[in-house]
PDB file of N, CA and C in Angstrom:
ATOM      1  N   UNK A   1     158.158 133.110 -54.561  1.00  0.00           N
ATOM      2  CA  UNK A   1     157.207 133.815 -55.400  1.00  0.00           C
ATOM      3  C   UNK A   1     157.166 135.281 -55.013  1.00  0.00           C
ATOM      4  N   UNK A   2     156.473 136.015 -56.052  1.00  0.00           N
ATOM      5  CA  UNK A   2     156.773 137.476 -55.878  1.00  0.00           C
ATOM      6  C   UNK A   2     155.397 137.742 -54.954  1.00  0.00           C
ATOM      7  N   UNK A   3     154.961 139.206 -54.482  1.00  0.00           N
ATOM      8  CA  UNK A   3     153.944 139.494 -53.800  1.00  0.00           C
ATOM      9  C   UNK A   3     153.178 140.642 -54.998  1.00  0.00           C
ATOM     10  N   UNK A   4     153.832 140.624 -55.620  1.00  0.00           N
ATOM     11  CA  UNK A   4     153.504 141.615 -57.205  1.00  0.00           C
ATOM     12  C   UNK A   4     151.673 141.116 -57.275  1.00  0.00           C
ATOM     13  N   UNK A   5     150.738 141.860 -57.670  1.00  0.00           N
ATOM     14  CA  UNK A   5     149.708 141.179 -58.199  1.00  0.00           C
ATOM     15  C   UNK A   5     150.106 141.243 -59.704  1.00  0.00           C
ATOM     16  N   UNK A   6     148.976 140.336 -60.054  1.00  0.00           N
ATOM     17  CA  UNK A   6     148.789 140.568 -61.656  1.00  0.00           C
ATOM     18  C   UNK A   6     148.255 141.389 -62.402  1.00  0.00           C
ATOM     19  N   UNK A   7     148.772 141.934 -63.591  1.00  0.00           N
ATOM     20  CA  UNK A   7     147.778 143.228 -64.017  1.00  0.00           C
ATOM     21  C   UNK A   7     146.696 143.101 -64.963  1.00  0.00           C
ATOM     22  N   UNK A   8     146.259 141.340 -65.223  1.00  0.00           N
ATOM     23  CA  UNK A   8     145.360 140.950 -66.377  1.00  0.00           C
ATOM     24  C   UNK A   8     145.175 139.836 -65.398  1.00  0.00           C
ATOM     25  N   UNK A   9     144.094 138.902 -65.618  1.00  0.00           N
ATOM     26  CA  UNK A   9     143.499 137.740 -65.270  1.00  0.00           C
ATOM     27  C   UNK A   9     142.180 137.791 -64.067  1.00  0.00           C
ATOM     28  N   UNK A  10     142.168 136.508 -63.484  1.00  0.00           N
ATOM     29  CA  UNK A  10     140.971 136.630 -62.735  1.00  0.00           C
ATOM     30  C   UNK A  10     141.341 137.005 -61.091  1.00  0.00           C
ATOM     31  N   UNK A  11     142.836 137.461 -61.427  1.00  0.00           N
ATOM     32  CA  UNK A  11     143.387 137.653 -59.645  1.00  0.00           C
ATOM     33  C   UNK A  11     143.420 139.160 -60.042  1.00  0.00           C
ATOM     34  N   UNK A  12     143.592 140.056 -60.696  1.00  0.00           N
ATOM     35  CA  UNK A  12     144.023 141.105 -61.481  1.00  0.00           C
ATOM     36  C   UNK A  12     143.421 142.485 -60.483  1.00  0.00           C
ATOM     37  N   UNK A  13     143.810 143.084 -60.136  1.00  0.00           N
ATOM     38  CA  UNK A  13     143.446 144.638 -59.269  1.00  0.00           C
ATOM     39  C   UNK A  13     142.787 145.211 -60.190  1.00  0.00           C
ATOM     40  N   UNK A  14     141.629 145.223 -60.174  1.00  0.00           N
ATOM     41  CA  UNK A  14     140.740 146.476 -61.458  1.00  0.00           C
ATOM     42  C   UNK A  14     141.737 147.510 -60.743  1.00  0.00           C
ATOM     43  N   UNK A  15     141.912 148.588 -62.480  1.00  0.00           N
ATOM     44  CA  UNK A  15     142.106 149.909 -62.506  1.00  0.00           C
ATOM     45  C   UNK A  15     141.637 151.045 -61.251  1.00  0.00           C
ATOM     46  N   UNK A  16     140.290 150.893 -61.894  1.00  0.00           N
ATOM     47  CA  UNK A  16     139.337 151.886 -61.503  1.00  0.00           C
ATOM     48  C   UNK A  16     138.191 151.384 -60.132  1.00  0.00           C
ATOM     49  N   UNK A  17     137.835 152.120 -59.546  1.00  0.00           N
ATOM     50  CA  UNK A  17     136.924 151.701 -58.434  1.00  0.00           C
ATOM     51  C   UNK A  17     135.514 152.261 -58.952  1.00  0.00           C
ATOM     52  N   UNK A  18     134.809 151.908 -58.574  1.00  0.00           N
ATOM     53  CA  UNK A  18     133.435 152.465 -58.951  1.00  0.00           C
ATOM     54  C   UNK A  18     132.458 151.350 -59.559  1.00  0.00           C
ATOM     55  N   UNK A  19     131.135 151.356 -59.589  1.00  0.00           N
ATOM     56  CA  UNK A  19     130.008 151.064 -60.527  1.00  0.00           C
ATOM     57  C   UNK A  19     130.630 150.110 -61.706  1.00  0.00           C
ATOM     58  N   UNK A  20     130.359 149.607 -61.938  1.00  0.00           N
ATOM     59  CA  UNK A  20     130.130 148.918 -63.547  1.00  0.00           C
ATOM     60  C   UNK A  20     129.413 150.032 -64.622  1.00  0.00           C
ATOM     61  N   UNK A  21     129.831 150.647 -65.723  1.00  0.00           N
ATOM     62  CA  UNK A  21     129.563 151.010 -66.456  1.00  0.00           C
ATOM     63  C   UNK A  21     129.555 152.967 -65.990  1.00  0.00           C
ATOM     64  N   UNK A  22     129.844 153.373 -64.697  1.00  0.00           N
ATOM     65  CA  UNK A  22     130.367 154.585 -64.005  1.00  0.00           C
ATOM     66  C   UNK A  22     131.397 155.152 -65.216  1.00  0.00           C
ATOM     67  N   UNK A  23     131.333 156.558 -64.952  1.00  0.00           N
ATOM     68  CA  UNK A  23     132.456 156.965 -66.131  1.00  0.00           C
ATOM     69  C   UNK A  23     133.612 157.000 -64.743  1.00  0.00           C
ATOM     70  N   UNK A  24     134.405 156.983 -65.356  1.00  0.00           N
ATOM     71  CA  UNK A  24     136.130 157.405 -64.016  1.00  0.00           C
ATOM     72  C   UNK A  24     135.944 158.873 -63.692  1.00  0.00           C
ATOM     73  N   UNK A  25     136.228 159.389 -62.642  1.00  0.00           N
ATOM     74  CA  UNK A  25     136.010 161.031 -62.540  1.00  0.00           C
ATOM     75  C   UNK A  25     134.579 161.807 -62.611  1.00  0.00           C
ATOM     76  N   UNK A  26     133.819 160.707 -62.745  1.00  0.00           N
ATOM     77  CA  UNK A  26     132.094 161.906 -62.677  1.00  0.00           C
ATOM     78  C   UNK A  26     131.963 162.057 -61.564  1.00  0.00           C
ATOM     79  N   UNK A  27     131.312 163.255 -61.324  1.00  0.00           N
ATOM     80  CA  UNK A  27     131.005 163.539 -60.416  1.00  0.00           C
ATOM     81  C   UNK A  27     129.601 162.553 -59.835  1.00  0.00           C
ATOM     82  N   UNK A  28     129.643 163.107 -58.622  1.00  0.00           N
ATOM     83  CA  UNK A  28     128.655 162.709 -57.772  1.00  0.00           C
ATOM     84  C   UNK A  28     127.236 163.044 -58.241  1.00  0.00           C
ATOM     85  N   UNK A  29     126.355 162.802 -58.628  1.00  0.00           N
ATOM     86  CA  UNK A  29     124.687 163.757 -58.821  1.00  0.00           C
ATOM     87  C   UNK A  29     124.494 164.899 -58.103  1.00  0.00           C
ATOM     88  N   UNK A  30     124.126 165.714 -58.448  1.00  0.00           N
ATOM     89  CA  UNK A  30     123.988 166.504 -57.415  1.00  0.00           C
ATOM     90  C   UNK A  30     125.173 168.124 -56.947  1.00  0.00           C
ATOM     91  N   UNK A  31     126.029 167.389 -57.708  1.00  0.00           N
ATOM     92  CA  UNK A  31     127.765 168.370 -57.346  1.00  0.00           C
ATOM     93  C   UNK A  31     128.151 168.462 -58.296  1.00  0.00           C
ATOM     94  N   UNK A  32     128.672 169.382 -58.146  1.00  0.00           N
ATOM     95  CA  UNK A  32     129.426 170.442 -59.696  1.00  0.00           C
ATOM     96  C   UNK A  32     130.721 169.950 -59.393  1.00  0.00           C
ATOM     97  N   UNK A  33     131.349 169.828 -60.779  1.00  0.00           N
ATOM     98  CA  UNK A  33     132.613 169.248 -61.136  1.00  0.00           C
ATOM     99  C   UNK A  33     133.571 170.764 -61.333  1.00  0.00           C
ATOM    100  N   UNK A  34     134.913 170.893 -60.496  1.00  0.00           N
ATOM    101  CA  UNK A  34     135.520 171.976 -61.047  1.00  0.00           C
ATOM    102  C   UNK A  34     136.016 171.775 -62.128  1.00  0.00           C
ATOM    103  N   UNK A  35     136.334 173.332 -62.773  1.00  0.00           N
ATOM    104  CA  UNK A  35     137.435 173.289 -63.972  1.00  0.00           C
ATOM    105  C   UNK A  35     139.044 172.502 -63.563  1.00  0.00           C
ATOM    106  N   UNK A  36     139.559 172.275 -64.367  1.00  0.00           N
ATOM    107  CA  UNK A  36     141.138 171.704 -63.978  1.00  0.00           C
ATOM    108  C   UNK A  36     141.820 173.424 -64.217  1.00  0.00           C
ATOM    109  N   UNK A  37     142.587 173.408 -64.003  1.00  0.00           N
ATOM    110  CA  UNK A  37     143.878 174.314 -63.829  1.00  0.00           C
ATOM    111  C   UNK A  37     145.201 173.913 -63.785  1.00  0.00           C
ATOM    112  N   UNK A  38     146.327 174.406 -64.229  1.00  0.00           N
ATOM    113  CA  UNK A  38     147.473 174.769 -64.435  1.00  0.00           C
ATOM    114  C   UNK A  38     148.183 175.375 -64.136  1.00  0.00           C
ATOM    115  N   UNK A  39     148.960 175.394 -62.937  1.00  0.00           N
ATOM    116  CA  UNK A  39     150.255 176.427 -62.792  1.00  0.00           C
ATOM    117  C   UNK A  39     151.392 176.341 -63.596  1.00  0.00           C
ATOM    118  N   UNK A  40     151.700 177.232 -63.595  1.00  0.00           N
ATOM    119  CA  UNK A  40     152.722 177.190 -65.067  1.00  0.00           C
ATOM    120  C   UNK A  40     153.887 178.323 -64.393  1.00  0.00           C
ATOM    121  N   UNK A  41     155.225 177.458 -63.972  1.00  0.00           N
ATOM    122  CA  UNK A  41     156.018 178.279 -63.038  1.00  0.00           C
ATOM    123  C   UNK A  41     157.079 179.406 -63.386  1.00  0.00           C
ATOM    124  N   UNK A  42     157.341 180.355 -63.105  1.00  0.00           N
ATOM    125  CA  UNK A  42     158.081 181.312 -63.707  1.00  0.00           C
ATOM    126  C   UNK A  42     159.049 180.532 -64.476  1.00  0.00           C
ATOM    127  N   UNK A  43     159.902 180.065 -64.161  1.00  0.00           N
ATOM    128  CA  UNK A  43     161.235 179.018 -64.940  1.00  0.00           C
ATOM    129  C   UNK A  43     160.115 179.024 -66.284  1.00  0.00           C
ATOM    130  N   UNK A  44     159.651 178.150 -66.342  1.00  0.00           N
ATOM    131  CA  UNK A  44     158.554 177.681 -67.263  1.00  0.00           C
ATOM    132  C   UNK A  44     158.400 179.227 -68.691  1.00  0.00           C
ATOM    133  N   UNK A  45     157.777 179.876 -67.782  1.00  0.00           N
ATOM    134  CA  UNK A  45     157.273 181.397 -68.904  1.00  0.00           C
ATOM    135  C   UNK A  45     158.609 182.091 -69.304  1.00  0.00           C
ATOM    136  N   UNK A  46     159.931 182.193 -68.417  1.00  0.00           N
ATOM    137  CA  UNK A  46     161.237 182.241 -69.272  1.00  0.00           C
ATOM    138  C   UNK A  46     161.572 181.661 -69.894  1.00  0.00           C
ATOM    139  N   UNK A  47     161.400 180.055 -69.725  1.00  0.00           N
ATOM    140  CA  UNK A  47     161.844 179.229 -70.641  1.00  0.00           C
ATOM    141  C   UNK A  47     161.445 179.649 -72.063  1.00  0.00           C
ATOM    142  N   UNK A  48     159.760 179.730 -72.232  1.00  0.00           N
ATOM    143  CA  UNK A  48     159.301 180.119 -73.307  1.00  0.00           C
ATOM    144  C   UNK A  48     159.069 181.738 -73.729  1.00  0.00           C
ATOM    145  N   UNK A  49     159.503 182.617 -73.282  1.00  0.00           N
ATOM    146  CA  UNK A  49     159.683 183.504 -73.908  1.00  0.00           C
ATOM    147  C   UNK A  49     161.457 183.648 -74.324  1.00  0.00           C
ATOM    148  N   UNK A  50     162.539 182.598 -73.492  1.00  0.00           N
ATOM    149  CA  UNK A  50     163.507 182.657 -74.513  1.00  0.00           C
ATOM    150  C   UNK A  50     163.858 182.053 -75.763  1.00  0.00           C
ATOM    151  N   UNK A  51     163.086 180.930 -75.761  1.00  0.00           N
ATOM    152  CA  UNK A  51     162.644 180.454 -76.705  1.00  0.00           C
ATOM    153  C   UNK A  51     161.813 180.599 -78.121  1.00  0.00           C
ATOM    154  N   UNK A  52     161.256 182.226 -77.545  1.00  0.00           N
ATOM    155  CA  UNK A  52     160.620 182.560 -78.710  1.00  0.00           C
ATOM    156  C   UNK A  52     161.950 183.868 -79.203  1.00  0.00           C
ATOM    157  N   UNK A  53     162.811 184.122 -78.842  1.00  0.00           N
ATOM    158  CA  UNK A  53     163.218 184.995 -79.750  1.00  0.00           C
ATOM    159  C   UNK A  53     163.882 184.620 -80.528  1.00  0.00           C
ATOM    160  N   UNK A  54     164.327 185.593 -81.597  1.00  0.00           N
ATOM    161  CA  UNK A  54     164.956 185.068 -82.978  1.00  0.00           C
ATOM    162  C   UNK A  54     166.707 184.412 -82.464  1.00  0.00           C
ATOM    163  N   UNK A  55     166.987 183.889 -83.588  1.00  0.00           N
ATOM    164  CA  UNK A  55     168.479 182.912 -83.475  1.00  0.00           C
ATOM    165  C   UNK A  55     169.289 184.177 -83.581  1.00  0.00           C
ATOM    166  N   UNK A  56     170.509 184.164 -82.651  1.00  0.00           N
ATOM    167  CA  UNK A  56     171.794 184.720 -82.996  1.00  0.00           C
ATOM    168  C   UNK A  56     172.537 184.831 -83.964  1.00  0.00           C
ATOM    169  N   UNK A  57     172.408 186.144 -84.713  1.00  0.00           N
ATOM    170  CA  UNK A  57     173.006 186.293 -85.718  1.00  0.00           C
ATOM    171  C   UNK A  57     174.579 186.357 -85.554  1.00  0.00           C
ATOM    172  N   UNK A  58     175.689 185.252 -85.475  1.00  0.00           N
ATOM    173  CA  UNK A  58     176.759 185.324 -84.733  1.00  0.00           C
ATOM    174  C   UNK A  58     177.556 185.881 -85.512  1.00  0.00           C
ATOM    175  N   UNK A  59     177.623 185.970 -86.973  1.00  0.00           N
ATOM    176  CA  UNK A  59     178.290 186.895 -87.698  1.00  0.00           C
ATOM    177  C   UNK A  59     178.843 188.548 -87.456  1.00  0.00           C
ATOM    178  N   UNK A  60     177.236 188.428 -87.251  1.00  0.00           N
ATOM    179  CA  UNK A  60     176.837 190.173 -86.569  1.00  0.00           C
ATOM    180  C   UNK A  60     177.607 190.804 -85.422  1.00  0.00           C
ATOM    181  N   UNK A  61     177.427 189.597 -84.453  1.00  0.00           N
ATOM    182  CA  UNK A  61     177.829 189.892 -82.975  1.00  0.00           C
ATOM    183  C   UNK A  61     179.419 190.091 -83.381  1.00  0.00           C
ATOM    184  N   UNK A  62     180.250 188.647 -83.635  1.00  0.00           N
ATOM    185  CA  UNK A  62     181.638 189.031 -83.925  1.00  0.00           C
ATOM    186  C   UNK A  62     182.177 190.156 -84.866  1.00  0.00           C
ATOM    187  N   UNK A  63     181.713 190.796 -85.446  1.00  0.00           N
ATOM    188  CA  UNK A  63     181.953 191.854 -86.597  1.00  0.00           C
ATOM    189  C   UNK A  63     182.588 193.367 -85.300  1.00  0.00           C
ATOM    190  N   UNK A  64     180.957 193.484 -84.671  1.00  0.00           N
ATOM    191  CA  UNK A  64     181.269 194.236 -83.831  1.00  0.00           C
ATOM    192  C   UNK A  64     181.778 194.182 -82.597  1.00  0.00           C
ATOM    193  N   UNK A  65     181.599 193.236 -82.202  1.00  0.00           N
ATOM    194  CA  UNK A  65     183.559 193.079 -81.085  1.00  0.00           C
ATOM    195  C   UNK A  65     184.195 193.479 -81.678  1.00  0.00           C
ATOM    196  N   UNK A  66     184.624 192.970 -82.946  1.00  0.00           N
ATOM    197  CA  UNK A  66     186.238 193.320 -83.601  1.00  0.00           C
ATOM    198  C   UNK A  66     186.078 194.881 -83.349  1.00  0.00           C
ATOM    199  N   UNK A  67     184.622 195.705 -83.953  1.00  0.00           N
ATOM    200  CA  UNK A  67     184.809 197.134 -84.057  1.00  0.00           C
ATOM    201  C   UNK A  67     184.978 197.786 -83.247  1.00  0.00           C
ATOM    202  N   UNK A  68     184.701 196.950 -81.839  1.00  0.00           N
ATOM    203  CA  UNK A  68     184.512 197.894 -80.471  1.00  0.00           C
ATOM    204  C   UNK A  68     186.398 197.654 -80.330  1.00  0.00           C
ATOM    205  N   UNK A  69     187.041 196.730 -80.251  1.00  0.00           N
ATOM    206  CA  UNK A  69     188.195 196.148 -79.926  1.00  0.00           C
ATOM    207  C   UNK A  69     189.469 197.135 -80.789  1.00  0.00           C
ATOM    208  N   UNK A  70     188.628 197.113 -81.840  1.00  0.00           N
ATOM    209  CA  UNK A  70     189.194 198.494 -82.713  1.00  0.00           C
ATOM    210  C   UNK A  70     189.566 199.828 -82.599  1.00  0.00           C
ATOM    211  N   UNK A  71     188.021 199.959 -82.295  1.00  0.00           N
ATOM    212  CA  UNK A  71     187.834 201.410 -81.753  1.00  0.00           C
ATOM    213  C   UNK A  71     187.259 202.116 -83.049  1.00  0.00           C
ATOM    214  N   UNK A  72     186.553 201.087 -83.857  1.00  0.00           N
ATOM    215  CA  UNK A  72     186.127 201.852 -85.438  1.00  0.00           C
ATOM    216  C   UNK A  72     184.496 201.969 -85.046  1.00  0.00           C
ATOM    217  N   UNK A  73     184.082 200.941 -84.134  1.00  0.00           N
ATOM    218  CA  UNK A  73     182.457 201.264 -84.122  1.00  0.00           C
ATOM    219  C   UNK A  73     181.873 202.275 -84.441  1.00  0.00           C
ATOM    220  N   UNK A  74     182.075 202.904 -83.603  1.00  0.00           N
ATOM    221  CA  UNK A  74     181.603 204.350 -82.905  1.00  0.00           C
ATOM    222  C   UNK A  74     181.975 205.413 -84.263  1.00  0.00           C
ATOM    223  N   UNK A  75     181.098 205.594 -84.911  1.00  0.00           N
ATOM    224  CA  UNK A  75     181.831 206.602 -85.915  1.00  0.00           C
ATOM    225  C   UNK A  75     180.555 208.202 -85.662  1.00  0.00           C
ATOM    226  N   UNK A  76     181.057 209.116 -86.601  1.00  0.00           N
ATOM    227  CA  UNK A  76     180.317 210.141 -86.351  1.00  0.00           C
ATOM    228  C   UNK A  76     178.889 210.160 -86.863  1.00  0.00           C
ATOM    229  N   UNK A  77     178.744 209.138 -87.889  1.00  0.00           N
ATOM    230  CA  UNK A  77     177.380 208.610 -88.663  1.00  0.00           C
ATOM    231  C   UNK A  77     176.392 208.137 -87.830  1.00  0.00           C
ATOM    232  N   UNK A  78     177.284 206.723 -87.426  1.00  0.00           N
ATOM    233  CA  UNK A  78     176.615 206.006 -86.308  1.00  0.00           C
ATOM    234  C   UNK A  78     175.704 206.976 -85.201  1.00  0.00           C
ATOM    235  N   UNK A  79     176.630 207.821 -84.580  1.00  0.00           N
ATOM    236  CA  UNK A  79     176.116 208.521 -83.238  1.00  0.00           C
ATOM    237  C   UNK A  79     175.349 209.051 -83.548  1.00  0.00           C
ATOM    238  N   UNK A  80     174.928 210.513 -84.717  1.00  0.00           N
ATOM    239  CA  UNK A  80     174.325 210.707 -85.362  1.00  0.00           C
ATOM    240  C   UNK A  80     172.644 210.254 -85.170  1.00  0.00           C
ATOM    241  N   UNK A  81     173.015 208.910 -85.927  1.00  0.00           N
ATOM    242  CA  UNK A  81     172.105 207.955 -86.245  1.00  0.00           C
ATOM    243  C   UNK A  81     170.884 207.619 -84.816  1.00  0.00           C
ATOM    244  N   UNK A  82     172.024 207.195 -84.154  1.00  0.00           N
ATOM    245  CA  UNK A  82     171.145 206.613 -82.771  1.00  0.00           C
ATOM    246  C   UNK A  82     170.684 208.069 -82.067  1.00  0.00           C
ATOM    247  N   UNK A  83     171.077 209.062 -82.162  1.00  0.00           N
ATOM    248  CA  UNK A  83     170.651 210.245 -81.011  1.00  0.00           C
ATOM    249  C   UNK A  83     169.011 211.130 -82.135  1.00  0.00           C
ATOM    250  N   UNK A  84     169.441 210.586 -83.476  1.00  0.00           N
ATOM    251  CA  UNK A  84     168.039 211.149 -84.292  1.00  0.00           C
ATOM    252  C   UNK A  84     167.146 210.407 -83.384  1.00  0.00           C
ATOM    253  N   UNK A  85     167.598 208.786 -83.537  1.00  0.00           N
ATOM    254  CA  UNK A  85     166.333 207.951 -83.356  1.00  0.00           C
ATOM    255  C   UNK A  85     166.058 207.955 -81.910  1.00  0.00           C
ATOM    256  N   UNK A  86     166.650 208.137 -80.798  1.00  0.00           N
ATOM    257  CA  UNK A  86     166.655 208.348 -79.643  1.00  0.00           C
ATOM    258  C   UNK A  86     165.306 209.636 -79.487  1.00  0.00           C
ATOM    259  N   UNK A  87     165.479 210.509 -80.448  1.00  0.00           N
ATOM    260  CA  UNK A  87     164.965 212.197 -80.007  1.00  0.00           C
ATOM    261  C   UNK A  87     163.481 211.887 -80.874  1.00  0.00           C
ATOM    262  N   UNK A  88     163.498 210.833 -81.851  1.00  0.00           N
ATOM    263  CA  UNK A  88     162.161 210.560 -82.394  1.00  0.00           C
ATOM    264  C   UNK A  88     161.425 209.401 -81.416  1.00  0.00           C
ATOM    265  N   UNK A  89     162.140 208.716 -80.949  1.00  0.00           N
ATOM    266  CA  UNK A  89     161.667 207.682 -80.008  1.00  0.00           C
ATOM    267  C   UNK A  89     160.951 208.599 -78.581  1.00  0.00           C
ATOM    268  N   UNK A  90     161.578 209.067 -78.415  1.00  0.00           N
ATOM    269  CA  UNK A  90     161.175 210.495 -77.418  1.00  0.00           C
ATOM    270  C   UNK A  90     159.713 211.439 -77.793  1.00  0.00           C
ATOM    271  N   UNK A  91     159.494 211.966 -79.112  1.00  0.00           N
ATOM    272  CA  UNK A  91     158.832 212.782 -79.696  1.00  0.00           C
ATOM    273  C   UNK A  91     157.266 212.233 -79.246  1.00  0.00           C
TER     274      UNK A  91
END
């Protein structure tokens, strides 16, 4: 025979310890119950902030490899472009 108890019947280990009709977890009379808390571990807050950014536009990405691989990226528009917004980002 096993040494297992049973988890229903009249041999059965109650759950809970306490009182008859006791809630599980009250406190004592008299004593303040703390708040619960949560650590929530760095891994964790990367996880979910990589998770919140948008999906890879993979179209996008391969377009411009090819252009960098090219050597067409970089045009005089482009540079242009980014050193306005650079000098307004600045302003």
């Amino acid at each position: 025979m096993s040494n297992v108890s049973p988890i229903h019947g009249p041999h059965a280990i109650p759950l809970t310890q306490g009182k008859p009709g006791e809630r599980v977890g009250a406190s004592a009379p008299g004593t303040s119950r703390q708040a619960d808390q949560a650590d929530i571990s760095a891994i964790a807050r990367f996880r979910s902030q990589i998770s919140a950014l948008p999906d890879v536009r993979q179209e996008l990405v391969d377009r411009v490899r090819q252009e960098l691989k090219d050597g067409t990226y970089v045009t005089d528009a482009k540079l242009t472009a980014a050193t306005d917004a650079l000098a307004e980002d600045l302003a």
